[in-house]
N, C-alpha and C. Protein backbone atom coordinates (compact mmCIF):
# COMPACT_ATOMS: atom_id res chain seq x y z
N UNK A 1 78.24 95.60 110.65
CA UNK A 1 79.50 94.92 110.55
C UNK A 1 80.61 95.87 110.99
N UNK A 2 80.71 95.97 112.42
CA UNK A 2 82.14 96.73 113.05
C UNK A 2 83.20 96.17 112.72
N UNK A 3 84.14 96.68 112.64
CA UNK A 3 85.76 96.26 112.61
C UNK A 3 86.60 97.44 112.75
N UNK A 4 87.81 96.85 113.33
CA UNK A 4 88.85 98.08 113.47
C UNK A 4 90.19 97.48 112.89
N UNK A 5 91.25 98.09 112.77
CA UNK A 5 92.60 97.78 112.48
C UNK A 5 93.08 97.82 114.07
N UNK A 6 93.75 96.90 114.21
CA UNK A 6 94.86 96.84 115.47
C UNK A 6 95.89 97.34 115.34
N UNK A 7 96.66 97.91 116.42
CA UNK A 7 97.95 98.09 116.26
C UNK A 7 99.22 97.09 115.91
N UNK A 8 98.90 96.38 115.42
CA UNK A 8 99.66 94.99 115.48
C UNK A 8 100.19 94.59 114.19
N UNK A 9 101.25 94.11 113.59
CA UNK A 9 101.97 94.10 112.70
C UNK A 9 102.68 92.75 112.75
N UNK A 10 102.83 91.67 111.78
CA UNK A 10 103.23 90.31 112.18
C UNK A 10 104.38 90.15 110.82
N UNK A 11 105.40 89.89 110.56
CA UNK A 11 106.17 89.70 109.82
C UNK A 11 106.55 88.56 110.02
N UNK A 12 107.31 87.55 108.65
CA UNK A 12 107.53 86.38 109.17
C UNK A 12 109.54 86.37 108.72
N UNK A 13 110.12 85.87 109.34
CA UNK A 13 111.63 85.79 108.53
C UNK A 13 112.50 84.68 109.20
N UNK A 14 113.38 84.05 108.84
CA UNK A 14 114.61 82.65 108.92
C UNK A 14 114.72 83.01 110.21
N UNK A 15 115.46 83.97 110.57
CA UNK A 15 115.97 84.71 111.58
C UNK A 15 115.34 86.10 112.36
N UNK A 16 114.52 85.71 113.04
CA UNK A 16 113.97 86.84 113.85
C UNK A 16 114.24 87.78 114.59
N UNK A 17 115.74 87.24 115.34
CA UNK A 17 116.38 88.25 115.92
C UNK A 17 117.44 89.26 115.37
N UNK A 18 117.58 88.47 114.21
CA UNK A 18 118.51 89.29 113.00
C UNK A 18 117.37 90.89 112.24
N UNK A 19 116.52 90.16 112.27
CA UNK A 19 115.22 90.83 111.53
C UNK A 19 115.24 92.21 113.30
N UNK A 20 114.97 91.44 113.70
CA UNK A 20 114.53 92.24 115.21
C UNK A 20 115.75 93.26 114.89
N UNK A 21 116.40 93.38 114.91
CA UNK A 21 117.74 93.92 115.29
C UNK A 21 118.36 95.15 114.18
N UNK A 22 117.43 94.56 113.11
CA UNK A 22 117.09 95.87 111.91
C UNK A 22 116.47 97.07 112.27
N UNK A 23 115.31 96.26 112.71
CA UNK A 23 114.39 97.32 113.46
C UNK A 23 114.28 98.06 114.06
N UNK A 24 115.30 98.16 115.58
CA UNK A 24 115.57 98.42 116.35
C UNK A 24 116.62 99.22 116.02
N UNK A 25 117.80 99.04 115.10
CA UNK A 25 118.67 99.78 115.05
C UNK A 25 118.69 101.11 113.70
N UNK A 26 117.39 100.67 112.87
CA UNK A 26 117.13 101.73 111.40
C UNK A 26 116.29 102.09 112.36
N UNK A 27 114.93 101.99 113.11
CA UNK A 27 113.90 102.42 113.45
C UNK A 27 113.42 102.89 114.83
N UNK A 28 114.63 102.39 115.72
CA UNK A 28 114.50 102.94 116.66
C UNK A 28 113.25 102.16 117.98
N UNK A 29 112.73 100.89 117.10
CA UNK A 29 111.81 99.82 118.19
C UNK A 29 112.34 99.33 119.34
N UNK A 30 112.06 98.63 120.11
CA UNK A 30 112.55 98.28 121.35
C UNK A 30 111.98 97.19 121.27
N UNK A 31 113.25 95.78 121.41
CA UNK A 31 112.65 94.43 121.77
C UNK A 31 112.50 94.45 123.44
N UNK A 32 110.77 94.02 123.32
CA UNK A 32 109.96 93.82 124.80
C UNK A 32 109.53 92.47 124.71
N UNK A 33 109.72 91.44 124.39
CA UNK A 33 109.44 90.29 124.22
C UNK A 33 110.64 89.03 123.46
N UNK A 34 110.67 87.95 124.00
CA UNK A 34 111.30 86.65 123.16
C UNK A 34 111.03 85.58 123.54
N UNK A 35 110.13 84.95 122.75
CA UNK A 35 109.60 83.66 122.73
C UNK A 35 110.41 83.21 121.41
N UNK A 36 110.51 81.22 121.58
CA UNK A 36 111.51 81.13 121.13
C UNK A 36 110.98 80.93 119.54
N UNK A 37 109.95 81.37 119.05
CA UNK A 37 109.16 81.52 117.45
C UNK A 37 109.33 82.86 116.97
N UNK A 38 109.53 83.82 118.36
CA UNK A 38 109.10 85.27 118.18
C UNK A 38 109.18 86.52 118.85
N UNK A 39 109.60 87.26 118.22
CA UNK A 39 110.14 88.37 119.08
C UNK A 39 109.12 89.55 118.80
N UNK A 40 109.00 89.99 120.12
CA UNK A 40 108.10 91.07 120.00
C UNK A 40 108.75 92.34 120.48
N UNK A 41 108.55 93.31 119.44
CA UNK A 41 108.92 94.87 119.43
C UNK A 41 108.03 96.13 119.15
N UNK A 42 107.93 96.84 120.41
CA UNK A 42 106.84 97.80 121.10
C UNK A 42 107.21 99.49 120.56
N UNK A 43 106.47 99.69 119.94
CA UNK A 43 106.69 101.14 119.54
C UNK A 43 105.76 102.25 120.29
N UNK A 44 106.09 103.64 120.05
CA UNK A 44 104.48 104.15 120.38
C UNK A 44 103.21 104.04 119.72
N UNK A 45 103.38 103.39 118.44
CA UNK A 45 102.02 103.81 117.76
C UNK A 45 101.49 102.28 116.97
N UNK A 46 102.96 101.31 116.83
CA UNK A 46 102.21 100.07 116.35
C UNK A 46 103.09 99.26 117.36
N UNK A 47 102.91 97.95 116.67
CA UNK A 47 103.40 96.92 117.76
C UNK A 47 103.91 95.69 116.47
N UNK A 48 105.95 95.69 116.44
CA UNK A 48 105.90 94.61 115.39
C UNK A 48 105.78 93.13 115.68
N UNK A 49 105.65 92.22 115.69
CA UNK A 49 106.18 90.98 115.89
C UNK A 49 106.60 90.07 114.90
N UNK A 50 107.98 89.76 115.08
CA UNK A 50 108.01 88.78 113.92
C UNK A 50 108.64 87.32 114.77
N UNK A 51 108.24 86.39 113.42
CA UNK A 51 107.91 84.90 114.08
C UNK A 51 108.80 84.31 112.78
N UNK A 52 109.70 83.25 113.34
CA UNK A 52 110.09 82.38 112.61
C UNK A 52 109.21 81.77 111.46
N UNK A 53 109.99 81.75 110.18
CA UNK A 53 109.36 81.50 109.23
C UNK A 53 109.31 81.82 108.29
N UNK A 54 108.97 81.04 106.79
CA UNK A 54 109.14 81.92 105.53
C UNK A 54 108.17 83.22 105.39
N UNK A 55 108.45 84.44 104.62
CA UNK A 55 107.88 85.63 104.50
C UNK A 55 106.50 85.08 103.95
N UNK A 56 105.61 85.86 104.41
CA UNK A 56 104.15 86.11 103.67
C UNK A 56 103.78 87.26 103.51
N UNK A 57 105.03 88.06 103.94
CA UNK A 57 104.66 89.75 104.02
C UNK A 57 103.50 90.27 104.94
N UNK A 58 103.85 91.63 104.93
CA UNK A 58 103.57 91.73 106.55
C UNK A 58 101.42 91.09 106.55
N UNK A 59 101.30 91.58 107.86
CA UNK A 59 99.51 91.01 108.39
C UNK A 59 99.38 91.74 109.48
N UNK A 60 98.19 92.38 109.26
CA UNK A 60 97.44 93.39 109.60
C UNK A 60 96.90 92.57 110.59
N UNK A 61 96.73 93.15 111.69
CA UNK A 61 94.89 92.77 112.50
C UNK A 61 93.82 93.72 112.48
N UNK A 62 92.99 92.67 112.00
CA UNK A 62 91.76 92.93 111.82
C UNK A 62 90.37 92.74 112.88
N UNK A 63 90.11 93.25 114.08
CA UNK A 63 88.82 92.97 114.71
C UNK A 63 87.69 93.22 114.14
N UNK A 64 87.07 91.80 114.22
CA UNK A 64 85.28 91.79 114.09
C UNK A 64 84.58 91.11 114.65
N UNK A 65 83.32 90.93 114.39
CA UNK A 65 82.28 90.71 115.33
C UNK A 65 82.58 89.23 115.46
N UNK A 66 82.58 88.24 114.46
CA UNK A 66 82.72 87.19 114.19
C UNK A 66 83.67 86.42 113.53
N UNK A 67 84.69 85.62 114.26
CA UNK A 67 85.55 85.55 113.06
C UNK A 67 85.19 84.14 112.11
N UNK A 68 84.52 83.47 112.59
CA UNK A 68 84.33 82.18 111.52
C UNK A 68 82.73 83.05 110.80
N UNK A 69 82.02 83.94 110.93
CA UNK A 69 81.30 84.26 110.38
C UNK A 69 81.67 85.27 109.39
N UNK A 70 83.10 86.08 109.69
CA UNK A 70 84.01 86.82 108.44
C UNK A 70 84.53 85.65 107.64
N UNK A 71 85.22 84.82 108.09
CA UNK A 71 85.80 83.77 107.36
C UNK A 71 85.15 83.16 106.40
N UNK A 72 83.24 82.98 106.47
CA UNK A 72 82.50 82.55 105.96
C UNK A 72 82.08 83.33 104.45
N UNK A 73 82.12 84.39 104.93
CA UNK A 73 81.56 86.01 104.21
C UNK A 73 82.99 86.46 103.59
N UNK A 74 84.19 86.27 103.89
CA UNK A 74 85.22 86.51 103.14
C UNK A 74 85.72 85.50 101.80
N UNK A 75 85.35 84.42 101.78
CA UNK A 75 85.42 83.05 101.16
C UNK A 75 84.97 83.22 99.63
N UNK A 76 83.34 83.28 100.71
CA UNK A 76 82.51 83.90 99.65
C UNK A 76 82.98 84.68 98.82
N UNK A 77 83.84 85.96 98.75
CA UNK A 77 84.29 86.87 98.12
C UNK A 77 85.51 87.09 97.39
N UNK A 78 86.15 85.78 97.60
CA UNK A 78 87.27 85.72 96.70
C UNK A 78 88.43 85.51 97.55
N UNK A 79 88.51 85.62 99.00
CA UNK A 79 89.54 85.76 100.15
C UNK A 79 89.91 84.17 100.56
N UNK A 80 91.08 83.86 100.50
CA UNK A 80 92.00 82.53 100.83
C UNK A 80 92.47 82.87 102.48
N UNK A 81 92.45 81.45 102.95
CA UNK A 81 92.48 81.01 104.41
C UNK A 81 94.11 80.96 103.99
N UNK A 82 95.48 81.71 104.45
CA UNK A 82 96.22 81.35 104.48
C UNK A 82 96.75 80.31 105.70
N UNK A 83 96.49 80.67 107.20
CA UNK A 83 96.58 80.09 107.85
C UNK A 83 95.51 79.72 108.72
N UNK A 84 95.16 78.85 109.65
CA UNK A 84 93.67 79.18 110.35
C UNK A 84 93.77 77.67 111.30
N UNK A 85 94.52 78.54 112.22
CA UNK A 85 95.20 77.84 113.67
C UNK A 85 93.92 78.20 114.65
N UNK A 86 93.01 77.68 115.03
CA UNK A 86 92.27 78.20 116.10
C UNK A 86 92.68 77.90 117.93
N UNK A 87 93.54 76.97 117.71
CA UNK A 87 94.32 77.00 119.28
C UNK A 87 95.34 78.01 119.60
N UNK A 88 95.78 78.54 118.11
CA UNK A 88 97.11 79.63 118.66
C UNK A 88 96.48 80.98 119.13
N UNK A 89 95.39 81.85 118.89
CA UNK A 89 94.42 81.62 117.84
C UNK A 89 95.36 82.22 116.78
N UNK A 90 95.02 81.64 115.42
CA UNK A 90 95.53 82.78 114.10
C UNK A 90 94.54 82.15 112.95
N UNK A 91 94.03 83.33 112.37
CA UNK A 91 93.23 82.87 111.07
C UNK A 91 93.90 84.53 110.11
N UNK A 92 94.83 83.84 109.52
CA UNK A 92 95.12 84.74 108.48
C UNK A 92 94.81 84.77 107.17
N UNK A 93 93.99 85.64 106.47
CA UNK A 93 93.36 85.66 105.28
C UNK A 93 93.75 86.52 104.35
N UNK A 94 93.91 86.45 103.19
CA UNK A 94 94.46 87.07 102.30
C UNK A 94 93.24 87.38 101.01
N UNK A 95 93.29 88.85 100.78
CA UNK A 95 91.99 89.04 99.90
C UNK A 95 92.03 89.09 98.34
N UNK A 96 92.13 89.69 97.87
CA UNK A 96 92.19 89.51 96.27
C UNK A 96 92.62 90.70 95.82
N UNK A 97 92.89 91.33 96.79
CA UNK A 97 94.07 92.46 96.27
C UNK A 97 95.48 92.63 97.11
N UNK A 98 95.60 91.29 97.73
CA UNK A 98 96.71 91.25 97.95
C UNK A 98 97.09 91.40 99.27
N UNK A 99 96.24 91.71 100.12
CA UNK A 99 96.21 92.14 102.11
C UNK A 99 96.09 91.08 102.62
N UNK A 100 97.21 90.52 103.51
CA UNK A 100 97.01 89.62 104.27
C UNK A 100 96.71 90.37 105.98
N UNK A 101 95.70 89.76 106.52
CA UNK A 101 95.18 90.22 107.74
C UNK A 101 94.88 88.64 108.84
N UNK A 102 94.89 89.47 110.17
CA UNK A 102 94.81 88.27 110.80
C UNK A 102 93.33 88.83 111.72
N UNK A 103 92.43 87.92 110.83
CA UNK A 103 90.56 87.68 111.96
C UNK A 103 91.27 87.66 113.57
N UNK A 104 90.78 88.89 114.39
CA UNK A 104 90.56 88.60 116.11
C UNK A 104 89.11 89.01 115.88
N UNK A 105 88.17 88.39 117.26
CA UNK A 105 87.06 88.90 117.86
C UNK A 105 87.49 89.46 119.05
């Protein structure tokens, strides 16, 4: 059972470009992206994006081998499907100590 952490970081807030603009100006990110859900901001070492919407606090990516076969095996274990869009793709899961992560293969 491989998996890695991604560089990838998903925040959700009302105002994204307000949010964006925190970031950028405490932290020093650079908006490289704007879609009109979401703004994406490129660092050297992670990558934030945040998307219109109420907070769920931040979400990790998670790669593994399988993601409806983690989804299956995470269930099992106490882990809630917060979201689980397979056309966008997004399957965000939240475990029982509190980590919300988003399943890529």
């Amino acid at each position: 059972m491989a998996n890695s952490f991604g560089t990838d970081i998903l925040i959700q807030a009302p105002d994204p470009m307000a949010a964006a603009s925190f970031y950028v100006e405490q932290l020093g990110f650079e908006i490289t992206g704007e879609d009109p859900g979401m703004i994406s901001l490129h660092g050297p070492h992670i990558n934030l994006f945040i998307e219109r919407g109420p907070a769920l606090g931040p979400v990790l990516e998670v790669t593994v081998d399988s993601v409806e076969a983690a989804k299956i095996r995470l269930q099992k274990r106490g882990c809630v499907m917060v979201k689980d869009e397979p056309d966008f793709p997004r399957t965000y899961v939240k475990d029982p100590y509190g980590l919300i992560y988003n399943l890529t293969s």
